[in-house]
N, C-alpha and C. Protein backbone atom coordinates (compact mmCIF):
# COMPACT_ATOMS: atom_id res chain seq x y z
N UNK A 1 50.69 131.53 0.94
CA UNK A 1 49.77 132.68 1.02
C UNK A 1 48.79 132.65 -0.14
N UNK A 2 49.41 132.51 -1.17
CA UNK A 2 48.08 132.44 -2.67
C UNK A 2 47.59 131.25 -2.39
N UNK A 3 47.95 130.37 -1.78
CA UNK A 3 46.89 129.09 -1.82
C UNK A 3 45.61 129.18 -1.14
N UNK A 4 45.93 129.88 0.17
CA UNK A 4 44.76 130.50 0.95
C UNK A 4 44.27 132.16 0.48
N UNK A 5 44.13 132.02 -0.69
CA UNK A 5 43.49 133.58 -0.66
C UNK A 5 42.20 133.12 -1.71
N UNK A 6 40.71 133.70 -1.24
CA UNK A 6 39.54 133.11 -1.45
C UNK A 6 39.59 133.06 -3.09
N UNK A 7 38.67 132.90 -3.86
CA UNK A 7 38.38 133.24 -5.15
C UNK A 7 37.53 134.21 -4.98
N UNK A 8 37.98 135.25 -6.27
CA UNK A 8 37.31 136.36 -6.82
C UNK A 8 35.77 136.39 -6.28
N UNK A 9 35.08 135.26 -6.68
CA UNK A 9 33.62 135.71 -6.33
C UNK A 9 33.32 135.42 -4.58
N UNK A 10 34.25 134.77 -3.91
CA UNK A 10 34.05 135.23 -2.38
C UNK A 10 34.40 136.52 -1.63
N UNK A 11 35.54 136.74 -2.62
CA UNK A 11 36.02 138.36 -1.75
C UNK A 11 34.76 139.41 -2.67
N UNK A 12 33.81 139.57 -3.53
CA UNK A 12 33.35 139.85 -3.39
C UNK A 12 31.75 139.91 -2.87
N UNK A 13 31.47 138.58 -2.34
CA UNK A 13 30.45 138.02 -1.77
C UNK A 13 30.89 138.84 -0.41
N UNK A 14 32.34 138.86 0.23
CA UNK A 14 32.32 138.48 1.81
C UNK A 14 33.59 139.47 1.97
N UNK A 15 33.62 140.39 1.47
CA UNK A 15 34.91 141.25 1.00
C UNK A 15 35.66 141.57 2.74
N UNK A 16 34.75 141.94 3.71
CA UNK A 16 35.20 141.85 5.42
C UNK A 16 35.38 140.66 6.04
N UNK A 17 35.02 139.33 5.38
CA UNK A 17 35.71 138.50 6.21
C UNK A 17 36.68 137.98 5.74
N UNK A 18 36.78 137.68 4.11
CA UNK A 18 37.91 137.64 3.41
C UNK A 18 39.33 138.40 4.20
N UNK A 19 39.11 139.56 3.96
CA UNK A 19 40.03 140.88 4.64
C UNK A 19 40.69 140.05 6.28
N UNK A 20 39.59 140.07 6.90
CA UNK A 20 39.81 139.44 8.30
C UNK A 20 40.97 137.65 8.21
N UNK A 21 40.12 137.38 7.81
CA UNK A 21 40.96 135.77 7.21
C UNK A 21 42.32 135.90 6.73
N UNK A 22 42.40 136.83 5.81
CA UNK A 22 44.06 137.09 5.27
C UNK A 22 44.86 137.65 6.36
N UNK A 23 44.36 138.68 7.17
CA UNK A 23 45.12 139.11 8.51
C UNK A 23 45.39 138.34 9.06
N UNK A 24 44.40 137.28 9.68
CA UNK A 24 44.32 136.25 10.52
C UNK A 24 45.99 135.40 10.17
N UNK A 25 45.39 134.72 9.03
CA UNK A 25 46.31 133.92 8.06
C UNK A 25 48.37 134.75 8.22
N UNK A 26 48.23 136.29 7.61
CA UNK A 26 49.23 136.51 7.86
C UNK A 26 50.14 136.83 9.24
N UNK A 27 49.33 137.37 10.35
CA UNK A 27 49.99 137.24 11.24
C UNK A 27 49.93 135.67 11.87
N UNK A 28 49.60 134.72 11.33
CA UNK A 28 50.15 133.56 11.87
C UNK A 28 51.26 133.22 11.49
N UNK A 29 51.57 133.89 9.98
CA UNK A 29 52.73 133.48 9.11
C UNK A 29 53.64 133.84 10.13
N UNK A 30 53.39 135.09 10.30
CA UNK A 30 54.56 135.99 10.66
C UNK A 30 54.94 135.83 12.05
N UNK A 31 53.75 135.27 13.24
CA UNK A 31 54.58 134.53 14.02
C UNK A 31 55.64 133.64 14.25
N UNK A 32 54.58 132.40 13.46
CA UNK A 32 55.55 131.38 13.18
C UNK A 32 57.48 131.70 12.33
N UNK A 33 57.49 132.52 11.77
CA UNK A 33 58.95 133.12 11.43
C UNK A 33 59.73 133.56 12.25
N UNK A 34 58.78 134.32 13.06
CA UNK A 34 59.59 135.04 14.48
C UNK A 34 59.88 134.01 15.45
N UNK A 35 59.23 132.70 15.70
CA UNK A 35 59.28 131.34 16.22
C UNK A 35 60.52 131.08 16.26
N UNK A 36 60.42 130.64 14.68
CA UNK A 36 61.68 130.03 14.02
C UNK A 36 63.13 130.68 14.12
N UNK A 37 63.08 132.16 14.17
CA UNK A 37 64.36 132.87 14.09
C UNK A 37 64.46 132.71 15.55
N UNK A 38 63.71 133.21 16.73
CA UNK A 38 64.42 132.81 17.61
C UNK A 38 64.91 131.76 18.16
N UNK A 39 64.24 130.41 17.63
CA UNK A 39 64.66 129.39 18.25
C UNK A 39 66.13 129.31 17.15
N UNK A 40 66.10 129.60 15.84
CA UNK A 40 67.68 129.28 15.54
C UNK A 40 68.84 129.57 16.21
N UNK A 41 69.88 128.81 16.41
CA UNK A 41 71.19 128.78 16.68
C UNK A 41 71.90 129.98 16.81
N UNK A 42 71.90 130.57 18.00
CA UNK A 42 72.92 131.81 17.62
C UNK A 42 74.49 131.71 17.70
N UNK A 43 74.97 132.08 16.69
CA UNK A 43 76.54 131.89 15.96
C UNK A 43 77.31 133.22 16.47
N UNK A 44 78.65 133.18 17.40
CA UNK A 44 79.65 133.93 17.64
C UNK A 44 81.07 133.39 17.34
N UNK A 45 81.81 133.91 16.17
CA UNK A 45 82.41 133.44 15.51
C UNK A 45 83.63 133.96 16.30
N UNK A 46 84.89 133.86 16.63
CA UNK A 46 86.10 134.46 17.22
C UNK A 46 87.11 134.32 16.32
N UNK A 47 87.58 135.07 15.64
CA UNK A 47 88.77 135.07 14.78
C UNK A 47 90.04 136.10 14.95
N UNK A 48 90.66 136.03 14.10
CA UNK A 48 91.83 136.36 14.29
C UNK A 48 93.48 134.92 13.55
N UNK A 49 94.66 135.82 13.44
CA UNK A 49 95.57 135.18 12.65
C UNK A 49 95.94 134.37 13.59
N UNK A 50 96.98 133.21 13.35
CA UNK A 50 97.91 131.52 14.06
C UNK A 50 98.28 132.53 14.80
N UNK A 51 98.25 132.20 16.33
CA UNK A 51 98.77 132.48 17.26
C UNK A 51 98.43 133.77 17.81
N UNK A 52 97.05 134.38 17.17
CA UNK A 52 96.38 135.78 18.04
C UNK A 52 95.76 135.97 19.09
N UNK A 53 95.50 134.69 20.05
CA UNK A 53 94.98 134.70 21.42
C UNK A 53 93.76 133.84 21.45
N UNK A 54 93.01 133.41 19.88
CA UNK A 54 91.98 133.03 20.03
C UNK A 54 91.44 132.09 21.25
N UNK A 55 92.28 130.98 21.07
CA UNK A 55 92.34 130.29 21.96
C UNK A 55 92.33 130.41 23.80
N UNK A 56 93.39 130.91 24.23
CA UNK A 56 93.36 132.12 25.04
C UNK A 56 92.07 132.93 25.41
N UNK A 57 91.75 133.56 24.78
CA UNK A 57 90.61 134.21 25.00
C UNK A 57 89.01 132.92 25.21
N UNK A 58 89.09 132.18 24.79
CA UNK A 58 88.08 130.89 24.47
C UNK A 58 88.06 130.53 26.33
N UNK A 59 89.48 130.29 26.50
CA UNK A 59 89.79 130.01 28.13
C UNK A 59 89.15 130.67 28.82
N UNK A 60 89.38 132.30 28.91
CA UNK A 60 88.84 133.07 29.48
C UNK A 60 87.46 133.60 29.75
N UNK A 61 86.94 133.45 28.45
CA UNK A 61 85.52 133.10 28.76
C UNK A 61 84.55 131.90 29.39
N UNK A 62 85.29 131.09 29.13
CA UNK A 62 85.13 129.82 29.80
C UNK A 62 84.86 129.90 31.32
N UNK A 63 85.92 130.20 32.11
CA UNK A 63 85.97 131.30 33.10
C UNK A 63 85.05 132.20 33.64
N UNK A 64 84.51 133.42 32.91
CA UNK A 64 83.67 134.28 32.77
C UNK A 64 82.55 133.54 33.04
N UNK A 65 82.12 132.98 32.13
CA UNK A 65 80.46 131.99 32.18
C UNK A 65 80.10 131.20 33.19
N UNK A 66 81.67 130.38 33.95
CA UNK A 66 81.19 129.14 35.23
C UNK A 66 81.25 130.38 36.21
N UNK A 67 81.90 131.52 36.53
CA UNK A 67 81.47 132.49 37.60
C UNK A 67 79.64 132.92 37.73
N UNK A 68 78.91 132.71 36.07
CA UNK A 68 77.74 133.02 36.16
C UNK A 68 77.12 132.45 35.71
N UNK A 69 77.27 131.02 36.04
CA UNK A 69 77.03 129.78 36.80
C UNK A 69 76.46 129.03 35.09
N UNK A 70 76.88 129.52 34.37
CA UNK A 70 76.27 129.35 32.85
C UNK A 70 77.41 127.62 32.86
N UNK A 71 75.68 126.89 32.34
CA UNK A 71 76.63 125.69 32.13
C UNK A 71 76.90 125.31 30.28
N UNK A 72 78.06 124.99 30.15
CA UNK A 72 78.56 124.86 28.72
C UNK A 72 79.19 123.86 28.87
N UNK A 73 79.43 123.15 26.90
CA UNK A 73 79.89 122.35 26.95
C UNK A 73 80.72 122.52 25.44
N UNK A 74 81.79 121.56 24.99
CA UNK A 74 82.69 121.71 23.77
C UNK A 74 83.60 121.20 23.78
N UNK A 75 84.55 121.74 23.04
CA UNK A 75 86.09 121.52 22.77
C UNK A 75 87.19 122.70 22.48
N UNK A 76 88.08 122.55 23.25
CA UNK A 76 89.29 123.73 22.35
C UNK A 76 90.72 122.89 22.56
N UNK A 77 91.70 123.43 21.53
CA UNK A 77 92.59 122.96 21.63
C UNK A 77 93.89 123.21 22.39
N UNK A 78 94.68 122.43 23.15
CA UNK A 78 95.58 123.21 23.96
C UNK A 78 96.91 122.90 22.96
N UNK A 79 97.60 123.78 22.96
CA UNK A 79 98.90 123.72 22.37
C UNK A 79 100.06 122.90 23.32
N UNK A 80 100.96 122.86 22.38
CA UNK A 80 101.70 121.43 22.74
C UNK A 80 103.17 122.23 22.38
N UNK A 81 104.29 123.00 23.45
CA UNK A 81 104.88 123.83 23.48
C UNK A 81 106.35 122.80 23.66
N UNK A 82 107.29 122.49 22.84
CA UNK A 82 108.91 121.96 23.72
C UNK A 82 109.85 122.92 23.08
N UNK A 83 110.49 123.75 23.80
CA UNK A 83 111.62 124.56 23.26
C UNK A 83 110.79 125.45 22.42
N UNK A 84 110.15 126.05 22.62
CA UNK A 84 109.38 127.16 22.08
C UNK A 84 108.93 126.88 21.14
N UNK A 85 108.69 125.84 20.51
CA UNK A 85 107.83 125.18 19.24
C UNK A 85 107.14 124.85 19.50
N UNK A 86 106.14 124.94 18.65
CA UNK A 86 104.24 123.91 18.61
C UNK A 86 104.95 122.43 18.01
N UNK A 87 104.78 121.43 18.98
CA UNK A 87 104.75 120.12 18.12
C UNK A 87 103.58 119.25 18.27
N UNK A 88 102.33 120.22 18.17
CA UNK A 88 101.18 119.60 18.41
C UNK A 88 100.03 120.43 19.48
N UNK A 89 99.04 119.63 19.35
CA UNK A 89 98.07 120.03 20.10
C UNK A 89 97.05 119.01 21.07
N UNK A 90 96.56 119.05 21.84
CA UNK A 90 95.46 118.59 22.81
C UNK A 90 94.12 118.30 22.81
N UNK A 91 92.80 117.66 22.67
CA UNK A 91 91.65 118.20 23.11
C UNK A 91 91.40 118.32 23.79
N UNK A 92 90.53 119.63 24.64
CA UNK A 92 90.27 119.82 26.05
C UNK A 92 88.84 119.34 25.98
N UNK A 93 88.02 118.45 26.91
CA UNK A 93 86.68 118.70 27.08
C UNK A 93 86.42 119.46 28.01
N UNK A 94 85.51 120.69 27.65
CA UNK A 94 85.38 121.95 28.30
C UNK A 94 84.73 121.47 29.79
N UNK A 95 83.61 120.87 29.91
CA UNK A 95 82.91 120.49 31.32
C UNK A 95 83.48 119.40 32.35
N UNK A 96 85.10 118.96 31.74
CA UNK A 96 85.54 118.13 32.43
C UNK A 96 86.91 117.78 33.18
N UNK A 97 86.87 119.06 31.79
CA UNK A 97 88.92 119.21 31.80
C UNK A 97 90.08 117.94 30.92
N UNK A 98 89.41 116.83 31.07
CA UNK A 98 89.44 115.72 30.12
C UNK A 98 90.19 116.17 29.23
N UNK A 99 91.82 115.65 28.77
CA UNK A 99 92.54 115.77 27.75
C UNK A 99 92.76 114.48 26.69
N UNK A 100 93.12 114.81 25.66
CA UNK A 100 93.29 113.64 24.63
C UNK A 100 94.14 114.08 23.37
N UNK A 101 94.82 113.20 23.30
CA UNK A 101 95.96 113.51 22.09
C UNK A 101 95.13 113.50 20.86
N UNK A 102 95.60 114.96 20.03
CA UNK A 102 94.95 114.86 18.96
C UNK A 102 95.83 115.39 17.67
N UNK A 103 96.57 116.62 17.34
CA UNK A 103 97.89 116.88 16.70
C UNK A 103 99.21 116.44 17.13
N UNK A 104 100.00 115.81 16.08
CA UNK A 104 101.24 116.22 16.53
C UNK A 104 102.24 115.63 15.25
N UNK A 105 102.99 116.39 15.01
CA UNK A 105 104.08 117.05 14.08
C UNK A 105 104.77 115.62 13.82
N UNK A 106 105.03 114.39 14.68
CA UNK A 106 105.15 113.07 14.55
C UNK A 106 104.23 112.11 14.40
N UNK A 107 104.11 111.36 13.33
CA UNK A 107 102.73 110.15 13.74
C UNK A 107 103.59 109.15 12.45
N UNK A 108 102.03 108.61 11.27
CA UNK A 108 103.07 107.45 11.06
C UNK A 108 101.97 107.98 9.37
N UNK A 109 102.69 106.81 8.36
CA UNK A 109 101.90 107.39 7.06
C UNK A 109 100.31 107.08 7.08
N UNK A 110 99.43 106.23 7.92
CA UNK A 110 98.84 105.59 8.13
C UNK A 110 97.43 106.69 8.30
N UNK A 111 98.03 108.03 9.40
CA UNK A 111 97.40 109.21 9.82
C UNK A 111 96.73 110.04 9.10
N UNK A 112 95.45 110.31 8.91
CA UNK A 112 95.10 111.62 8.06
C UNK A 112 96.27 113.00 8.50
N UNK A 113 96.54 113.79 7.70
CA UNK A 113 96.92 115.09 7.65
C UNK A 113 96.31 116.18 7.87
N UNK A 114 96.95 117.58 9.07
CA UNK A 114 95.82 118.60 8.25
C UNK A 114 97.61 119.62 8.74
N UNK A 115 97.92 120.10 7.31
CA UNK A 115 99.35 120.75 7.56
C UNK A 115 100.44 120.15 7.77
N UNK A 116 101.17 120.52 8.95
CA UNK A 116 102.33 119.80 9.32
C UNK A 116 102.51 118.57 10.19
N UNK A 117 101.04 118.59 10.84
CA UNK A 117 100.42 118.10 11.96
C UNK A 117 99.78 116.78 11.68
N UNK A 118 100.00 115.28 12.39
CA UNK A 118 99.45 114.26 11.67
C UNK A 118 98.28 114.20 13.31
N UNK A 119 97.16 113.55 12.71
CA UNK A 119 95.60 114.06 13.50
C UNK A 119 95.56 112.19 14.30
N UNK A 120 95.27 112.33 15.02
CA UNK A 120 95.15 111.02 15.77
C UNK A 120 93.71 110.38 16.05
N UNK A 121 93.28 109.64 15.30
CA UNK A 121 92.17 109.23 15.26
C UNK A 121 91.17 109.25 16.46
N UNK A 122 91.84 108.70 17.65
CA UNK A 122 91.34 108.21 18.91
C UNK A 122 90.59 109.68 19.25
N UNK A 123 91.68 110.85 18.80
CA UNK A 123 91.35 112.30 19.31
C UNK A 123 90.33 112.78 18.65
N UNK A 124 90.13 112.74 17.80
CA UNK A 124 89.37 113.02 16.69
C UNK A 124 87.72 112.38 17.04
N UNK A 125 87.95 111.13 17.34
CA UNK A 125 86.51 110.28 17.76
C UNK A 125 85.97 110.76 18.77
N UNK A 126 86.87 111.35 19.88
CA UNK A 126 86.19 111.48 21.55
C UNK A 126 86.23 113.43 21.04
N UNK A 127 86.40 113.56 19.83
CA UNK A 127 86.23 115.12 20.06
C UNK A 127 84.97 115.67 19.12
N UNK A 128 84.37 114.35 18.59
CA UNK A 128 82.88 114.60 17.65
C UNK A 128 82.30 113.99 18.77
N UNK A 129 82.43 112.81 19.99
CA UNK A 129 81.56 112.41 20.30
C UNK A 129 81.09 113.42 21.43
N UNK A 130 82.15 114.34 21.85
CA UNK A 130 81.95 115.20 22.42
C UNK A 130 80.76 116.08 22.58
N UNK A 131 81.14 116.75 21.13
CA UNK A 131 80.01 117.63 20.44
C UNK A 131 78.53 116.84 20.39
N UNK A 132 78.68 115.63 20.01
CA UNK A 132 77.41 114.88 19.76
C UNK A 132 76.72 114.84 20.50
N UNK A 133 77.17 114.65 21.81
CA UNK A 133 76.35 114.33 23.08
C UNK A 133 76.46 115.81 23.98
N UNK A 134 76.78 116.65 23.31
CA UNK A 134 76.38 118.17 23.88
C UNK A 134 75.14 118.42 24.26
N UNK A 135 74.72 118.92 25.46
CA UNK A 135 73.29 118.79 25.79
C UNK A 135 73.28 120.30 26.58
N UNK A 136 74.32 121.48 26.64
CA UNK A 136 74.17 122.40 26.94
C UNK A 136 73.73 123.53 26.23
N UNK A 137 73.35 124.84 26.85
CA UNK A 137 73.25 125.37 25.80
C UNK A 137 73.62 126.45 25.03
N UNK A 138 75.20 126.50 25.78
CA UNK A 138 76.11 127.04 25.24
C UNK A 138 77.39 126.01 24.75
N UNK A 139 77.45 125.79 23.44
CA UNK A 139 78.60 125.14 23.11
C UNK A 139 80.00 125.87 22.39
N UNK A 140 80.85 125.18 22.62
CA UNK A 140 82.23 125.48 22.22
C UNK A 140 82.91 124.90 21.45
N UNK A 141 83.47 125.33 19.90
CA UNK A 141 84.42 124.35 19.23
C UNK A 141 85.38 125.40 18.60
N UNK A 142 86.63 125.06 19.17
CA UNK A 142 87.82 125.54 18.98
C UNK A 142 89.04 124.33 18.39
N UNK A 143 88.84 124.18 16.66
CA UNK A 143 88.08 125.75 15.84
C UNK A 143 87.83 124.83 14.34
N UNK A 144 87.36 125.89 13.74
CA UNK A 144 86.63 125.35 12.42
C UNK A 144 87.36 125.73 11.61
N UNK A 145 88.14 125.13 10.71
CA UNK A 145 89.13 125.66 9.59
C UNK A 145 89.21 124.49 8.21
N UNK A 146 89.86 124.33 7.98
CA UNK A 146 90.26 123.60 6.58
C UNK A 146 89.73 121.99 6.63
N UNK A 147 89.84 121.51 7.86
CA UNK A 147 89.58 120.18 7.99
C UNK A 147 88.19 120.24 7.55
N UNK A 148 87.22 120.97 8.34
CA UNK A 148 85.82 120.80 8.10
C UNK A 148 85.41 121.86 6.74
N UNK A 149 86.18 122.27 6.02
CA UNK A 149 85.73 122.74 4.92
C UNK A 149 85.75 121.44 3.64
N UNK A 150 86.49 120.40 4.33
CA UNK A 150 86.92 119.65 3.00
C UNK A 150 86.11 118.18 3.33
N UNK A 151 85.27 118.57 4.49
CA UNK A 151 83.94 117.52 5.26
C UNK A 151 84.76 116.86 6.51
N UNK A 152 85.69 116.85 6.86
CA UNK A 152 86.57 116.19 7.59
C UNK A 152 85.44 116.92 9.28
N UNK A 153 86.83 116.39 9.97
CA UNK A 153 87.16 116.92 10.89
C UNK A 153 85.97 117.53 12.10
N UNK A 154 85.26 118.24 12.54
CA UNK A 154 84.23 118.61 13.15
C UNK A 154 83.16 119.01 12.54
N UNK A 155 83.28 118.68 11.19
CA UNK A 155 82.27 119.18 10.20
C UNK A 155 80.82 118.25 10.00
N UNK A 156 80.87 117.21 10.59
CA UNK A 156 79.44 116.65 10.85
C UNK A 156 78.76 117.11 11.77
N UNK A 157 80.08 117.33 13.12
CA UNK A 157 79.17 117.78 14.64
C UNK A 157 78.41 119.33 14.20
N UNK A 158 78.80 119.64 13.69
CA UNK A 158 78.64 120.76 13.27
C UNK A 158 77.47 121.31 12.72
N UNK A 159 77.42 120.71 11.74
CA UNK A 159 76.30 120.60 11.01
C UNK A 159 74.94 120.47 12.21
N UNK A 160 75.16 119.10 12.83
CA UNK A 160 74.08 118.81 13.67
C UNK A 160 73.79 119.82 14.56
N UNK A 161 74.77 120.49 15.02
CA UNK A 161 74.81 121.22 16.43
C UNK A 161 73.73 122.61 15.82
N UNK A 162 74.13 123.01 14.53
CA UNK A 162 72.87 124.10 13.62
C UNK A 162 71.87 123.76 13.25
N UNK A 163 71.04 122.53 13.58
CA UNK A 163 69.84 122.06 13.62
C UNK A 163 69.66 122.32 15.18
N UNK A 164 70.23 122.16 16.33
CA UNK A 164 70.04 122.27 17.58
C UNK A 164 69.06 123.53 18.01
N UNK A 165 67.87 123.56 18.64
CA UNK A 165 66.72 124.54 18.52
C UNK A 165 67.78 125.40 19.73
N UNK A 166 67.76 126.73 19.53
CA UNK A 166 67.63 127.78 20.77
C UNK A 166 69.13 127.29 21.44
N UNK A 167 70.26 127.08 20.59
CA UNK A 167 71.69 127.14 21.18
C UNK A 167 72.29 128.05 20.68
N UNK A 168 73.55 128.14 21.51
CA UNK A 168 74.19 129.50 21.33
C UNK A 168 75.69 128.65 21.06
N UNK A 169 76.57 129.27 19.99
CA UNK A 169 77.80 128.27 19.36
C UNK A 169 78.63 129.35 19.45
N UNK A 170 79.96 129.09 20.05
CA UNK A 170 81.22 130.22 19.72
C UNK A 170 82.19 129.18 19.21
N UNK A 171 82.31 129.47 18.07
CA UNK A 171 83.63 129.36 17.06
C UNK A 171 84.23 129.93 16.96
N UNK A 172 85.85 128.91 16.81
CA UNK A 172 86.89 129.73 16.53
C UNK A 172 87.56 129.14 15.21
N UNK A 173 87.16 130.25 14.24
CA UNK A 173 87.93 130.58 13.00
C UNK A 173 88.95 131.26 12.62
N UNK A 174 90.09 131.02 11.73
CA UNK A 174 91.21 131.69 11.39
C UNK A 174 90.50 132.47 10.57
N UNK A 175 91.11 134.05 10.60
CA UNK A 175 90.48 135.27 9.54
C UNK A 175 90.66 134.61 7.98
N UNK A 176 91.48 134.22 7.61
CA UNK A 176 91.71 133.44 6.57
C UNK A 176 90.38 132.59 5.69
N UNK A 177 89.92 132.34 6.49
CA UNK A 177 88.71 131.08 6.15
C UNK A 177 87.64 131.48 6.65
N UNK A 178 87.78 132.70 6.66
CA UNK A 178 85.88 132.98 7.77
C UNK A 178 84.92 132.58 6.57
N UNK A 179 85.10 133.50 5.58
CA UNK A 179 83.98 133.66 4.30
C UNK A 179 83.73 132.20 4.14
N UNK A 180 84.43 131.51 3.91
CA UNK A 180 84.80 129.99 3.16
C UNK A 180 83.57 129.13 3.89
N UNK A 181 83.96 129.08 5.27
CA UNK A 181 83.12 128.93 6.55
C UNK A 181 81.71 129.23 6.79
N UNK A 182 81.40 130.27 6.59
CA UNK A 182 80.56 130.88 6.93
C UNK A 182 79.24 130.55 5.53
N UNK A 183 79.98 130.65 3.92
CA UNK A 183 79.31 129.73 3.32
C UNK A 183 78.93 128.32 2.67
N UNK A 184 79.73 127.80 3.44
CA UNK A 184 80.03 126.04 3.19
C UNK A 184 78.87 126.01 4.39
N UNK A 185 78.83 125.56 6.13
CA UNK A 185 77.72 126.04 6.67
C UNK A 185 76.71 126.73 7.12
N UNK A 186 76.96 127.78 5.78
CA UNK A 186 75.13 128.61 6.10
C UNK A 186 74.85 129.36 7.22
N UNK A 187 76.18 130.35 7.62
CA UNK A 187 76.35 130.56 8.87
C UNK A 187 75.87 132.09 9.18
N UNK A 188 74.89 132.56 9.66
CA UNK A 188 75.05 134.14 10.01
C UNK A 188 75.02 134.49 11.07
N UNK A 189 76.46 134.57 11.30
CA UNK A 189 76.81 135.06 12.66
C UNK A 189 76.41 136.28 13.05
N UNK A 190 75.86 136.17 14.76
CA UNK A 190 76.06 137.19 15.77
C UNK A 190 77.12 138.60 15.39
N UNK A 191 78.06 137.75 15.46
CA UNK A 191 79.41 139.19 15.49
C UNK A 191 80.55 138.37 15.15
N UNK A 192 81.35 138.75 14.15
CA UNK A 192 82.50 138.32 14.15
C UNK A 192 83.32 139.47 14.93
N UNK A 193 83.92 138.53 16.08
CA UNK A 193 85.03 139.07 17.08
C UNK A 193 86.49 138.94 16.70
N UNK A 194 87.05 140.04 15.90
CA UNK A 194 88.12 140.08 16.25
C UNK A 194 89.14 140.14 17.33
N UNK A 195 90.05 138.82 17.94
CA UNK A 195 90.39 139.36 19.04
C UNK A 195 91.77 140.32 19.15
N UNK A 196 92.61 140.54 18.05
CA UNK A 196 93.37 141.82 17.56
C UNK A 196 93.01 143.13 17.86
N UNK A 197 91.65 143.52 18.05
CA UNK A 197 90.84 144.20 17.32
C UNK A 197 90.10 145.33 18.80
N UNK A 198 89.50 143.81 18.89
CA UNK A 198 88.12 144.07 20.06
C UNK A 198 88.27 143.63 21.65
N UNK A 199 87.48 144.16 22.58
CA UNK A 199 87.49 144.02 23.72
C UNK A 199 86.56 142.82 24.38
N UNK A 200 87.79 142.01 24.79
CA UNK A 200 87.04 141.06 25.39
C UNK A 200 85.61 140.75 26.09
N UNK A 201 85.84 142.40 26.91
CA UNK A 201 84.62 142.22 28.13
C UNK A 201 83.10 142.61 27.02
N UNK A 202 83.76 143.03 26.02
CA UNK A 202 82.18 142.98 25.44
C UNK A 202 81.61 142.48 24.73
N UNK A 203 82.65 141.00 24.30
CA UNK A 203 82.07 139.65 23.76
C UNK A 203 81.34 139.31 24.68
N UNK A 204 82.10 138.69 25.76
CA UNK A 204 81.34 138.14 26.77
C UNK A 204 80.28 138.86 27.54
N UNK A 205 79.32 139.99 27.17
CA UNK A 205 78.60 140.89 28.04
C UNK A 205 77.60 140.69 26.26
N UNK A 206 77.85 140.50 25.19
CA UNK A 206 77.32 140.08 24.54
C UNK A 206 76.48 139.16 24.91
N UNK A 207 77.60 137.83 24.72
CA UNK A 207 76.97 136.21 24.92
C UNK A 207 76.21 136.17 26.04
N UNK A 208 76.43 136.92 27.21
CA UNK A 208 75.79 136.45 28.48
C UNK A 208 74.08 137.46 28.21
N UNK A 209 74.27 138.58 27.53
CA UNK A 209 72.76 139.28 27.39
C UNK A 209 71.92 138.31 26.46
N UNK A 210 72.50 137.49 25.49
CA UNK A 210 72.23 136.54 24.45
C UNK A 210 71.40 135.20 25.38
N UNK A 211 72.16 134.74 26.19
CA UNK A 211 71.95 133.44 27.27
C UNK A 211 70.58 134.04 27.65
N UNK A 212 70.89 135.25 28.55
CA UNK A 212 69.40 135.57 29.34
C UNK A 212 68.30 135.87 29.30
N UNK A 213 68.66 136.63 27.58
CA UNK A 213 67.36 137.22 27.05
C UNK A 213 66.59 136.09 26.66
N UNK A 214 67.39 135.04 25.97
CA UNK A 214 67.13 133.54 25.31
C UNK A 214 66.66 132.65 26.21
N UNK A 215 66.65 132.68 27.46
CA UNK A 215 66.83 131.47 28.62
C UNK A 215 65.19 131.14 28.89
């Protein structure tokens, strides 16, 4: 703005077109901002404590969106249940159904770690390349926690997917790590959804006014 503002002896040579020029000048600014904010990434974060439905609920919307014909694309994880224990987890690819081993409570010393859980490479590769080649414009990653705080884990796709012009992202974060999250990637979310908390039908009556108004 000061770079384009005339010198002293033009604004008083030309003091009405000067005037005119700076208007001009600022509402271009101020388009171009309004440009930019809408085309940024809109962020719906889903949280809640281990084992509060997040996931679950991720399904269900999933659901919700192919009834209104909304095409999406991502990842969530399915749990891995024997004798009422978690001994692991799944990747789902959301547009395909496509499963792939990715946690599990057995592996070998060889494995990165995240907890109790040893991470399986193969799963790990087809679950960034996933994200990478996301071309919808609603995406899904279930979920963002410790791995990608420490650069691991979905934390590149990630990154990229918030350069992505005019997409819409639902994450699922543990309440634990939202803050952590939220400023490691620069995140200002839509709404953090508690699902403890809050009513489903008006996340999703959210996201879908978000899709249409945006579309």
């Amino acid at each position: 703005m000061i770079a384009n503002t005339p010198n002293v002896k033009t604004i008083l040579r030309n003091p009405v077109t000067v005037v005119h020029h700076l208007i001009g000048y600022a509402e271009s600014r101020l388009n171009e901002i309004r440009q930019n904010s809408f085309n940024k990434p809109k962020i719906y974060i889903i949280t809640g404590k281990t084992g509060s439905g997040k996931t679950s609920l991720i399904q269900n919307l999933i659901q919700k969106f192919l009834l209104e014909n909304i095409r999406l694309s991502g990842i969530y994880s399915a749990r891995i249940l024997e004798n009422d224990k978690t001994t692991g987890y799944d990747l789902v690819n959301i547009p395909t159904g496509e499963t792939k081993k990715f946690l599990r409570v057995q592996g070998n010393e060889n494995q990165q770690r995240i907890g109790k859980f040893y991470i399986d490479p193969v799963g790990m590769d087809k679950g960034n390349e996933i994200l990478m080649n996301s071309q919808s414009k609603l995406i899904i990653i279930d979920e963002i926690g410790k791995l990608e705080l420490e650069g691991r884990g979905w934390a590149h796709s990630l990154e990229q997917l918030l350069k992505k012009s005019g997409s819409h992202l639902i994450l699922s974060v543990r309440k634990e790590v939202i803050d952590k999250v939220t400023e490691k990637f620069m995140i200002s979310p839509k709404i953090i959804f508690n699902v403890e908390e809050q009513n489903e039908e008006d996340l999703f009556s959210l996201i879908l006014n978000e899709l249409q108004t945006h579309s």
